[in-house]
Protein backbone atom coordinates (compact mmCIF):
# COMPACT_ATOMS: atom_id res chain seq x y z
CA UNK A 1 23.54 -3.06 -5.10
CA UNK A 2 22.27 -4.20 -8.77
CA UNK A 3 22.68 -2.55 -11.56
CA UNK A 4 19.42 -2.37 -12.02
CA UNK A 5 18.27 -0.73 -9.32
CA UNK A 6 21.37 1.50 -9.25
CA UNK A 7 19.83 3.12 -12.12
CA UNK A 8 16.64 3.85 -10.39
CA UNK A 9 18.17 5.55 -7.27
CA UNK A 10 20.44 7.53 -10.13
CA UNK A 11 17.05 8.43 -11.99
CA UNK A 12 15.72 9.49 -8.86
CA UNK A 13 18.13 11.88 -7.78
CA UNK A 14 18.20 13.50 -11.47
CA UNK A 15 14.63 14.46 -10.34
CA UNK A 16 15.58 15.55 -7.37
CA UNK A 17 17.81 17.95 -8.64
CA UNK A 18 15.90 19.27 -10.99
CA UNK A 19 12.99 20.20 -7.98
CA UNK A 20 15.82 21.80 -6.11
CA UNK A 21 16.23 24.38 -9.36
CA UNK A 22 12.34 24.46 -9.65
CA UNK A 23 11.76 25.72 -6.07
CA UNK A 24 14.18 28.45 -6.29
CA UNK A 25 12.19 29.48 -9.68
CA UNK A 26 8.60 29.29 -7.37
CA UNK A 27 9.91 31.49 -4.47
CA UNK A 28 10.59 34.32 -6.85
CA UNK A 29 7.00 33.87 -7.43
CA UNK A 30 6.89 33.53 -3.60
CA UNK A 31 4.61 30.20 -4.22
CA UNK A 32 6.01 29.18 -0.88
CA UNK A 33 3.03 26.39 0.06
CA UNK A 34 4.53 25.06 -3.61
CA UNK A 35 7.71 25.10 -2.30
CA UNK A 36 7.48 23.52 0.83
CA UNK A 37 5.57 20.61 -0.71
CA UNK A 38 8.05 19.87 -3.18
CA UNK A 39 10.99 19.45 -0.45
CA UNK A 40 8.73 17.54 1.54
CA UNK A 41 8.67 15.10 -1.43
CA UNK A 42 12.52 15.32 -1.49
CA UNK A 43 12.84 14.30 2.14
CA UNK A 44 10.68 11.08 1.59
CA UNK A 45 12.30 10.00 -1.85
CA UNK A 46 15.69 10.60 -0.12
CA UNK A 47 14.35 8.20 2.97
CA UNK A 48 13.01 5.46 0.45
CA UNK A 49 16.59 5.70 -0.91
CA UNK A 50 18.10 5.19 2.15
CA UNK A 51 16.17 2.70 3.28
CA UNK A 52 16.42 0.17 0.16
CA UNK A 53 20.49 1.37 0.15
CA UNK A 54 20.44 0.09 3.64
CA UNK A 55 18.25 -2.96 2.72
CA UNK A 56 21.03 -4.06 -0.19
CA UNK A 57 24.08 -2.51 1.54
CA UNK A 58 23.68 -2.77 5.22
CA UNK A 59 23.99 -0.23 7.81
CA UNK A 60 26.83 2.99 7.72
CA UNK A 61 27.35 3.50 4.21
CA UNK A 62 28.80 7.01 3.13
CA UNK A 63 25.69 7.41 0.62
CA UNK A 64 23.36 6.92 3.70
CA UNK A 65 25.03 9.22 5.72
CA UNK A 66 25.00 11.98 3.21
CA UNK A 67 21.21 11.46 2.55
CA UNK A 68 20.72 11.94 6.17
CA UNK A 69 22.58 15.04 6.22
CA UNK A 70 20.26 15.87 3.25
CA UNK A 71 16.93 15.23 5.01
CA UNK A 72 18.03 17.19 8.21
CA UNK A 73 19.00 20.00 6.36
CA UNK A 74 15.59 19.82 4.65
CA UNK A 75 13.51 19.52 7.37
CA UNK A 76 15.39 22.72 8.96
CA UNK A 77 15.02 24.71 5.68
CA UNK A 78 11.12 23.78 5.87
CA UNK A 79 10.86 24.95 9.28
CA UNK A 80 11.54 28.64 7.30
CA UNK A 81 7.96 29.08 6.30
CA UNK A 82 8.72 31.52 3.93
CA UNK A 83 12.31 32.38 3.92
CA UNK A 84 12.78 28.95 2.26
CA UNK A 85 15.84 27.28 0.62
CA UNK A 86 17.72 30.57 1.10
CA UNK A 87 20.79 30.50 -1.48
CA UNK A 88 23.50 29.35 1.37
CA UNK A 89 21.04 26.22 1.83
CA UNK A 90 20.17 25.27 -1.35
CA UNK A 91 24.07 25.49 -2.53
CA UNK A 92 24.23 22.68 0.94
CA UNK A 93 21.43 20.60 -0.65
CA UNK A 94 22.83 20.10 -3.98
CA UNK A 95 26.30 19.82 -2.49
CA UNK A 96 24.81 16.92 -0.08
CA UNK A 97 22.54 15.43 -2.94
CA UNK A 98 25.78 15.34 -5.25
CA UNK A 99 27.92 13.78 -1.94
CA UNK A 100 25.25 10.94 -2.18
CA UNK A 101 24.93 10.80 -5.75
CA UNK A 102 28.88 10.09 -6.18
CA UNK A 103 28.80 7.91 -3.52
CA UNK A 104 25.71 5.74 -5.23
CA UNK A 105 28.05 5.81 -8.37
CA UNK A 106 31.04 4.23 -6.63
CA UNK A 107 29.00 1.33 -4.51
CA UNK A 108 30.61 -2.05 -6.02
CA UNK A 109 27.61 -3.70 -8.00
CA UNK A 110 26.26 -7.17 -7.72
CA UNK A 111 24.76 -9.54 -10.40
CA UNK A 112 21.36 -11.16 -10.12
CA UNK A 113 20.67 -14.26 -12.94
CA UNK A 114 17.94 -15.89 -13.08
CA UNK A 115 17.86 -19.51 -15.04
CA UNK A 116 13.94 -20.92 -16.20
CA UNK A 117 14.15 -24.23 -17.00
CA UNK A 118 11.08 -25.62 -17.67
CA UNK A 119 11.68 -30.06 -18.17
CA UNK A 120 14.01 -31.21 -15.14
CA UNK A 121 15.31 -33.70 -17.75
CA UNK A 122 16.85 -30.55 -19.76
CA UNK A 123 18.54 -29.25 -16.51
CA UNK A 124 21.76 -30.27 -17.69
CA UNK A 125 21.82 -27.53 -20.27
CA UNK A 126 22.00 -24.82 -17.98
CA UNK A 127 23.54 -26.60 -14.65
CA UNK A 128 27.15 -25.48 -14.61
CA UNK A 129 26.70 -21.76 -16.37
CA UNK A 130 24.45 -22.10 -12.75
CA UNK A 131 27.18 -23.62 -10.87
CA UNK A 132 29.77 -20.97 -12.16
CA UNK A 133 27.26 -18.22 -11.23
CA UNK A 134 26.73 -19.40 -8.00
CA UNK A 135 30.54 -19.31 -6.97
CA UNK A 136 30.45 -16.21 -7.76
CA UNK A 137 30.98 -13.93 -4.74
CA UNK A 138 29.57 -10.80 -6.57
CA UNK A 139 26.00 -12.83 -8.09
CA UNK A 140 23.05 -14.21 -6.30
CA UNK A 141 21.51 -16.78 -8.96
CA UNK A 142 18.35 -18.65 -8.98
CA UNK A 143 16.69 -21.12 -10.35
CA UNK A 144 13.13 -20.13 -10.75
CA UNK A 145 11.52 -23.39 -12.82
CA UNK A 146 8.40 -22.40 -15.24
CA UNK A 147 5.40 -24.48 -15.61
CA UNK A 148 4.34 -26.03 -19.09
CA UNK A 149 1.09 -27.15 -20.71
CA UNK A 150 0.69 -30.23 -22.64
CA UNK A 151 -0.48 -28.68 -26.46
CA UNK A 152 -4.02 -30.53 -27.69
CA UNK A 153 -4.26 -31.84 -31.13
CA UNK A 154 -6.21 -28.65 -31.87
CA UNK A 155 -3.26 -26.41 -30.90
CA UNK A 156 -4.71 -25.40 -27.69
CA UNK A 157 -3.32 -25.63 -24.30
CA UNK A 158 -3.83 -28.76 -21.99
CA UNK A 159 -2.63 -30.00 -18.83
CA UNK A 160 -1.01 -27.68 -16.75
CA UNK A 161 3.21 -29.06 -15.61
CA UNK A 162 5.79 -28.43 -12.83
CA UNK A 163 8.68 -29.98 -12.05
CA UNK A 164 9.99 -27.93 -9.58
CA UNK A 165 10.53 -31.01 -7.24
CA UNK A 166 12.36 -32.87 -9.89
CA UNK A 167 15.83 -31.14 -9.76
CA UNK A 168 19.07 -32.45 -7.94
CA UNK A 169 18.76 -32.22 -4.03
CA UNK A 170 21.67 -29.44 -4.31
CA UNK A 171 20.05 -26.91 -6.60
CA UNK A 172 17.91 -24.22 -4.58
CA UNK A 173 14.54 -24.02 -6.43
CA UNK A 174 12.81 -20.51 -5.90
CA UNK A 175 9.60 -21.32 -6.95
CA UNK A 176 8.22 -19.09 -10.01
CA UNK A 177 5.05 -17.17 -8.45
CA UNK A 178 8.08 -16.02 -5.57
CA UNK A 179 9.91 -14.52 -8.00
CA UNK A 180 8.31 -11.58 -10.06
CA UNK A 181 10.45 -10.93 -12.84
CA UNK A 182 9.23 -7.34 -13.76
CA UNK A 183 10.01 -6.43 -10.31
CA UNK A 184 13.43 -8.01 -9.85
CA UNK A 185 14.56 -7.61 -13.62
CA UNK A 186 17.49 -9.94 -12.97
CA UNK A 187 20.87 -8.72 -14.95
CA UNK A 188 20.47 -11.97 -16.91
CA UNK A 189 18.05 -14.74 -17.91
CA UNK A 190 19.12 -18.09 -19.01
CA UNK A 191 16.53 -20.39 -21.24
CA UNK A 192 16.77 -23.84 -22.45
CA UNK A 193 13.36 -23.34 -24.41
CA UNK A 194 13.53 -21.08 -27.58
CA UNK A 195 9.93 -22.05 -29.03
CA UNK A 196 7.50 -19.56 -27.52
CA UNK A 197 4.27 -20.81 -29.28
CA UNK A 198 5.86 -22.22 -32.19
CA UNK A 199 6.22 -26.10 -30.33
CA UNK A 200 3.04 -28.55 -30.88
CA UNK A 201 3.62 -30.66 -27.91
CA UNK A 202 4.19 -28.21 -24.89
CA UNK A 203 4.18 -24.39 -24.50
CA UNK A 204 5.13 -22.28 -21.53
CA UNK A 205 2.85 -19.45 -20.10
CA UNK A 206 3.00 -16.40 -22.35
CA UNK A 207 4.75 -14.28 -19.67
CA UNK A 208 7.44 -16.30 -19.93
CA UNK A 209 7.78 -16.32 -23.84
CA UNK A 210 11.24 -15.17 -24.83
CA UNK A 211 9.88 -11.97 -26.32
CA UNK A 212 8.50 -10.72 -22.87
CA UNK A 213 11.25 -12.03 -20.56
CA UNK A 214 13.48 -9.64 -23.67
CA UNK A 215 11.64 -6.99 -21.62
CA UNK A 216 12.98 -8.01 -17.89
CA UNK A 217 16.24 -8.13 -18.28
CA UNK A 218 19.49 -6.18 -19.63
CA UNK A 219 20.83 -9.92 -21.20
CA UNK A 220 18.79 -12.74 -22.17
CA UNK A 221 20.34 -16.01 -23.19
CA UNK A 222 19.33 -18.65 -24.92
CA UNK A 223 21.40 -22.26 -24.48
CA UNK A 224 19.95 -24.93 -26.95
CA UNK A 225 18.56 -28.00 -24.45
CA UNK A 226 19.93 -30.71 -27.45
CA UNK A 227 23.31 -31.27 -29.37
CA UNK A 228 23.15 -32.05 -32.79
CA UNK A 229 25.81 -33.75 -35.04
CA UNK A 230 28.77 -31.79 -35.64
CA UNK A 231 28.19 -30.46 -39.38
CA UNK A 232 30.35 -28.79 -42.03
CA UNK A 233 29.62 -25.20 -42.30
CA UNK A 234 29.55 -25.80 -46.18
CA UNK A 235 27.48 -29.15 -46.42
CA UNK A 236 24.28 -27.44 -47.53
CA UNK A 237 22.30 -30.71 -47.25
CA UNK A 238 23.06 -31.82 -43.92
CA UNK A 239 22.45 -27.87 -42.57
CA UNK A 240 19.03 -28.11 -44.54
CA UNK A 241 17.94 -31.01 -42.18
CA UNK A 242 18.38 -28.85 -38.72
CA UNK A 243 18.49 -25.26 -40.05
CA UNK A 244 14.96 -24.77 -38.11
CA UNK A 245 16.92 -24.71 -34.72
CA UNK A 246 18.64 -20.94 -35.85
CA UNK A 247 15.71 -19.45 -36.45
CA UNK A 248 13.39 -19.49 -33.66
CA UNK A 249 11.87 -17.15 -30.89
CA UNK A 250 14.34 -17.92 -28.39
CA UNK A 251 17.13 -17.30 -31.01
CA UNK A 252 15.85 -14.25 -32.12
CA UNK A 253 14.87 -12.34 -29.43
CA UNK A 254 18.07 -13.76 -27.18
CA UNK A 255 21.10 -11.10 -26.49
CA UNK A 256 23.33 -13.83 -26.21
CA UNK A 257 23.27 -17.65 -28.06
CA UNK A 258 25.09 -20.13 -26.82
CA UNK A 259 26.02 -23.28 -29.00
CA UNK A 260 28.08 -26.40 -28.54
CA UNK A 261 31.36 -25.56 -31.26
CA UNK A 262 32.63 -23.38 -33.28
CA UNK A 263 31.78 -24.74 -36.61
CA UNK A 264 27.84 -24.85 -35.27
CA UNK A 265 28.23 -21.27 -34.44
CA UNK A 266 29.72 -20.56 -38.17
CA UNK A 267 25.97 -22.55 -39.56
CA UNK A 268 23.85 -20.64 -37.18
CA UNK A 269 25.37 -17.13 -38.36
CA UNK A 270 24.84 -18.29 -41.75
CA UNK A 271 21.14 -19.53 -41.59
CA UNK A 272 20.04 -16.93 -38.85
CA UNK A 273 21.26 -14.34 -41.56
CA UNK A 274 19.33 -16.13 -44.49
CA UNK A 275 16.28 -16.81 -42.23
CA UNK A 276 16.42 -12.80 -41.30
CA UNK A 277 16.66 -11.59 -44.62
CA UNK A 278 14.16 -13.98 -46.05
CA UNK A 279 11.33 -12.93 -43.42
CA UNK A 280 11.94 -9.40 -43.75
CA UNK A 281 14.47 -8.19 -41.01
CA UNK A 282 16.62 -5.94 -40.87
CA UNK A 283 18.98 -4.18 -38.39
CA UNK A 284 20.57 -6.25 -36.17
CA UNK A 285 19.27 -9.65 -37.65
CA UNK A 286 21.25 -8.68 -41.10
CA UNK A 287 23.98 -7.50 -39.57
CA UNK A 288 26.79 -10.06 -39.57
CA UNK A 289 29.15 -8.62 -36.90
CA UNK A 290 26.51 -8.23 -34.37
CA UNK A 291 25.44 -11.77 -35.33
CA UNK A 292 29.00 -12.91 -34.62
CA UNK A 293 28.80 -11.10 -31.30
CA UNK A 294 25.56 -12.51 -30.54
CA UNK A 295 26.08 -16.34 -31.53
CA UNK A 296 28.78 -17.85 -29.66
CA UNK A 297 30.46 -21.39 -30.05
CA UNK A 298 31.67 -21.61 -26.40
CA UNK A 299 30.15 -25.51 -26.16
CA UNK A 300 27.52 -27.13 -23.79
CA UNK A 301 26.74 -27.49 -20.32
CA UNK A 302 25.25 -30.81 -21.33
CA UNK A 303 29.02 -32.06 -22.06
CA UNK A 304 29.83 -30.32 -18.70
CA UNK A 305 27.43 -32.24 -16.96
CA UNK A 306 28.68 -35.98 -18.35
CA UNK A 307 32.29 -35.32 -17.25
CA UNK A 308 31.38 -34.20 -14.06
CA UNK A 309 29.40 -37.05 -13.19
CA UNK A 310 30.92 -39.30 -11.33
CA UNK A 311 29.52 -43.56 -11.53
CA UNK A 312 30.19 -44.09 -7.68
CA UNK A 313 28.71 -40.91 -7.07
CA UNK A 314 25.37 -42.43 -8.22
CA UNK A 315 22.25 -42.28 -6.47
CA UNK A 316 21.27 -45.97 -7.63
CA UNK A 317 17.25 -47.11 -6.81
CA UNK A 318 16.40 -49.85 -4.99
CA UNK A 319 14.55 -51.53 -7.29
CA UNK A 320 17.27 -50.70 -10.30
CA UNK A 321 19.73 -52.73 -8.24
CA UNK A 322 17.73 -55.87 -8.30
CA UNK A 323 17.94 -55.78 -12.20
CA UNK A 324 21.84 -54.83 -12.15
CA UNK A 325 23.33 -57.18 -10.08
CA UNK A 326 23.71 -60.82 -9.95
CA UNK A 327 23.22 -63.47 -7.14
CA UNK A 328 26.74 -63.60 -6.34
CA UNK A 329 26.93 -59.58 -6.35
CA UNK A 330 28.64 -58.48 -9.45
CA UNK A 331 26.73 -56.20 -12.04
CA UNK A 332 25.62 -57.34 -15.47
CA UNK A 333 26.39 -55.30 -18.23
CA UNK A 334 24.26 -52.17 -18.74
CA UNK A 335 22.76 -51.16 -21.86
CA UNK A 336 21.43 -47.87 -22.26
CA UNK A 337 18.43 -48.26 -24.61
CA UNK A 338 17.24 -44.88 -26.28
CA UNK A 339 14.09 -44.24 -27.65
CA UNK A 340 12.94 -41.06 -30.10
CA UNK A 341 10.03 -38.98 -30.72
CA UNK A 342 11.16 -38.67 -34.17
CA UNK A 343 11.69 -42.19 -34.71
CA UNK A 344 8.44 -43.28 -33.62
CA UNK A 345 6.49 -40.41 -35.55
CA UNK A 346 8.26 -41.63 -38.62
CA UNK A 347 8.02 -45.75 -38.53
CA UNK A 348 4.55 -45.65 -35.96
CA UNK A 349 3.89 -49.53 -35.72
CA UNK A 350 7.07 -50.56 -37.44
CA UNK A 351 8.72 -49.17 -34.30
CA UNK A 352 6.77 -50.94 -31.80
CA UNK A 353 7.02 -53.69 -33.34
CA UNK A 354 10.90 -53.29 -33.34
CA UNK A 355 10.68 -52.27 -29.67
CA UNK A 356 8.84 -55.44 -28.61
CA UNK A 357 11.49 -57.09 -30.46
CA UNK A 358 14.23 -55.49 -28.98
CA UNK A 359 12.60 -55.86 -25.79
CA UNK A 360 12.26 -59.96 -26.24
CA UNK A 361 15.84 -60.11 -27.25
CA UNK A 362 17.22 -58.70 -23.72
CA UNK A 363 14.64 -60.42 -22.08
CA UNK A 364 16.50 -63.68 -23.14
CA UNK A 365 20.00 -62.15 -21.96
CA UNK A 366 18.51 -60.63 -18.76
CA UNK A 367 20.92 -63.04 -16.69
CA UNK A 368 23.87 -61.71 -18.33
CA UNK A 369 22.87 -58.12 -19.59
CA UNK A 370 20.68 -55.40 -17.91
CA UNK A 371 18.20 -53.25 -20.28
CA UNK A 372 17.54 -49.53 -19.11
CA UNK A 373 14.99 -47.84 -21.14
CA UNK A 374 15.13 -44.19 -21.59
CA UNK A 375 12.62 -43.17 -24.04
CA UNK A 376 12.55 -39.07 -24.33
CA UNK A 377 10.61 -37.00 -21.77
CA UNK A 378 8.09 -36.11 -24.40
CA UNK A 379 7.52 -38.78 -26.10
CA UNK A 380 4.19 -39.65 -24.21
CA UNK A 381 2.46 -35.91 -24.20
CA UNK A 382 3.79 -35.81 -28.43
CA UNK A 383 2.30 -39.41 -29.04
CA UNK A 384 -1.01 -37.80 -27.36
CA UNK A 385 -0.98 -34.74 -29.40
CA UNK A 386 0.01 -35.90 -32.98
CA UNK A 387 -0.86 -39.39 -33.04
CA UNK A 388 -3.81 -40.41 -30.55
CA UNK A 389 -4.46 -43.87 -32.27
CA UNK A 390 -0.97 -44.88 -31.52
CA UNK A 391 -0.87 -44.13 -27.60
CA UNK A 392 -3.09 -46.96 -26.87
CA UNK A 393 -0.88 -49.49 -28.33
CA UNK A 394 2.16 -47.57 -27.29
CA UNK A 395 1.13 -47.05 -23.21
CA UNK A 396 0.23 -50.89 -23.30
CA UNK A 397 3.99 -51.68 -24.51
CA UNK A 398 5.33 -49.36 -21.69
CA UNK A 399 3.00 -51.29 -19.31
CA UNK A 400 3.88 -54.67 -19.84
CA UNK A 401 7.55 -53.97 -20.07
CA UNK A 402 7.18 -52.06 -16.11
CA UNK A 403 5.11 -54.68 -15.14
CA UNK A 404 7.64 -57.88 -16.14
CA UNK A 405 10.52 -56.13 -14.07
CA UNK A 406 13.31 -57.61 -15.84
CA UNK A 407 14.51 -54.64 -17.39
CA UNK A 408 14.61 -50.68 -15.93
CA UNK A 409 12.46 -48.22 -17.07
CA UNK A 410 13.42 -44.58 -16.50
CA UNK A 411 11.20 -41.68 -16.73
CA UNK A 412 13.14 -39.57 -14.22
CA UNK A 413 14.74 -36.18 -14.97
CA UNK A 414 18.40 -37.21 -14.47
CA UNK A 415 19.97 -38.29 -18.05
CA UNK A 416 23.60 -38.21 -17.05
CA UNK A 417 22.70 -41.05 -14.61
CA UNK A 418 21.76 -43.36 -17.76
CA UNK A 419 24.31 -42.24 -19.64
CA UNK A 420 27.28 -42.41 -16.75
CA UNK A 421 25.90 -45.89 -15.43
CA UNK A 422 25.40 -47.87 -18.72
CA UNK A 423 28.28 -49.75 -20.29
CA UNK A 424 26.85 -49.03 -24.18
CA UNK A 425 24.20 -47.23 -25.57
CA UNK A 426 21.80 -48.74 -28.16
CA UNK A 427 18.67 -47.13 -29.67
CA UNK A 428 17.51 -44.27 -31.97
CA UNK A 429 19.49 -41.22 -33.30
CA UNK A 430 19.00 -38.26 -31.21
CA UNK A 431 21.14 -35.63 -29.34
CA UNK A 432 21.59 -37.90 -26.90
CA UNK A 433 23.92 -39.86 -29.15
CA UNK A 434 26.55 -37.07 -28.88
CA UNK A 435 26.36 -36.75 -25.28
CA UNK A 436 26.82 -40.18 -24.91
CA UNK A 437 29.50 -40.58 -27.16
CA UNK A 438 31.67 -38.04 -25.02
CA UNK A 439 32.35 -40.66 -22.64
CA UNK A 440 33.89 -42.64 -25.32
CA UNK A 441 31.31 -45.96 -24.68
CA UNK A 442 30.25 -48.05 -27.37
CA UNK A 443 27.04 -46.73 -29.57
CA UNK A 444 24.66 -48.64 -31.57
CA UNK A 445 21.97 -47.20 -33.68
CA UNK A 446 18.86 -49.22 -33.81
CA UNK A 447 17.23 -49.59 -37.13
CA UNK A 448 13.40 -50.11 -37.36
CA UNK A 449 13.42 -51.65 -40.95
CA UNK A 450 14.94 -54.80 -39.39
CA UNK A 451 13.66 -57.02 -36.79
């Protein structure tokens, strides 16, 4: 039984008992048609109880049997007519009814979480808090992925996404219109998204903003789909540059916010409280113990997800191969190449122009070196959205370089792969830096400024 619904059946009964006292107070009036509709209504919530007990429970538990004990009893006192609920059979009705109740209140509880992802290629934030939850005997979890729109230069909503077929062969996918979260109001939600409206390249469906899902669940938490550099809680210049990320929908409306260390916790305390205070909060978003209870620095899946991933566990394509390996059979080296929104937004045709660069150099190597080119999942709907008269030049780049073959190009949802596969990473600053840098691998950051 949930917890959830536990609560329901409880709130139920509470009625229940309060109609018992009620009829006694309408047969002094002798309202007996009154009466006898009232414990009519009884016998059919006490069924519907039953029933969804025996739905979550199975068959022969003690509540059931009392509730049956209940509804006989009824439907004998109804067969009265007007002697109804005589004091011997209302004291058996509330003794029964309480028998149940007690019975409801000792039925071992199980967890439902639900986790909305909404890119496959941000999975890894959330996979093994999944995982976990799934290995636990005493919580069903599901993965319910959300659809996204593309955002229009204009702020409205474009294309409609879903990547629901996108995920790792071993995750269940429920898909989201099979899973109505007002109805199910799991114990938890888990969300890698904390922007609500506030992003200006993609937006999920308003239902599932983090201020309604608030409303669906007893715990809502919010695990950040990037890592940032590790930062000293008092280097005020360095916090200025990423302070945005502790102030947001998903932050504030989440029960629970997870974050990858301890001294990252410390800076989003700190700027959450400023941001609070500064737009006007008050209660809980100025208090600093419940902030402390709220953030936590218990580190992320994402890290979880690189040392769990195994290289000869690898799913390798086809086509991939013919780039790795050499005639005689032995792999070239790998190099992970990285590619930013930011860095692109910033430097525009000074970055292609270093990408066509970069690109020519491996192209020279390819006999000895392998290029894989990762550039971020959003880079093509954000080059859209904010800078239309570069996508032209930019989608021309990405077709020539697919089109030569001599390098890899990887638009699929599965980071660790790159990052587990390559031999060194070289490209653009991002989150994926520190990721990539758990596995101890050489990085190199590109720099646009220099051909």
């Amino acid at each position: 039984m949930r917890k959830f619904q536990k609560h329901q059946i409880l709130e139920v009964i509470a009625s229940m008992h309060t109609v018992h006292q009620h009829c006694k107070e309408q047969l002094d009036k002798k309202a007996y048609p009154t009466v006898q509709n009232l414990l009519t209504d009884c016998q059919d919530a006490a069924i519907q109880i039953g029933e969804l007990i025996e739905e979550m429970d199975g068959e022969g538990t003690e509540a059931v049997a009392h509730l049956e004990q209940y509804c006989e009893r009824l439907y004998q006192v109804n067969l009265q007519k007007e002697t109804i609920l005589p004091q011997k059979a209302y004291k058996y009705l509330e003794e029964r009814l309480l028998r149940a109740e007690n019975a409801i209140n000792h039925m071992p509880l199980r967890k439902e979480v639900v986790f909305l992802p909404y890119k496959a290629s941000m999975w890894d934030s959330l996979e093994s808090v999944y995982l976990a939850a799934r290995e636990d005997k005493n919580c069903d979890a599901y993965v319910v992925p959300i659809p996204y729109y593309d955002k229009l230069p204009d702020d409205s909503l474009g294309k409609l996404h879903y990547e629901g077929d996108e995920y790792p062969s071993d995750i269940e996918i429920t898909y989201y219109e099979d899973y109505p979260l007002e109805e199910r109001h799991p114990d938890a939600i888990y969300i890698h998204n904390p922007y609500d409206r506030c992003n200006i390249v993609t937006c999920v469906p308003e239902r599932y903003f983090s201020s309604n899902l608030k409303k669906h669940t007893d715990c809502l938490v919010y695990i950040p789909y990037f890592i940032l550099n590790e930062i000293e809680p008092d280097n005020q210049a360095a916090i200025d540059n990423m302070k945005h990320f502790c102030f947001l929908p998903g932050t504030i409306w989440a029960d629970k916010v997870i974050v990858q260390s301890e001294k990252m916790r410390q800076i989003y305390i700190n700027e959450y409280y400023k941001a609070a205070k500064e737009a006007g909060l008050s209660g809980d978003h100025t208090d600093r113990k419940k902030l402390e209870e709220k953030i936590l620095g218990l580190g992320s899946p994402k890290l979880d997800k690189v040392h769990s991933t195994r290289k000869e566990s690898l799913q390798i394509p086809q086509e991939w191969r013919k780039v790795i390996e050499k005639p005689d059979g032995t792999w070239k080296k790998i190099i992970f190449y990285n590619t930013s929104i930011g860095a692109l937004l910033k430097n525009e045709e000074k970055m292609l122009e270093k990408m066509k660069s970069v690109f020519q150099t491996f192209k020279e190597q390819q006999e000895e070196i392998a290029l894989l080119w990762r550039p971020h999942p959003l880079i093509q709907s954000t080059i859209r959205s904010m800078k239309p008269q570069l996508w032209a030049e930019y989608e021309k780049l990405v077709q020539t370089y697919r089109e030569e073959g001599w390098g890899i190009y990887d638009d699929t949802a599965d980071l660790d792969r790159a990052v587990v596969l390559s031999d060194a990473y070289y490209g653009d600053t991002s989150s994926v830096v520190q990721v990539y840098q758990e596995t101890g691998k050489p990085v190199m950051i590109q720099n646009a400024e220099v051909g």
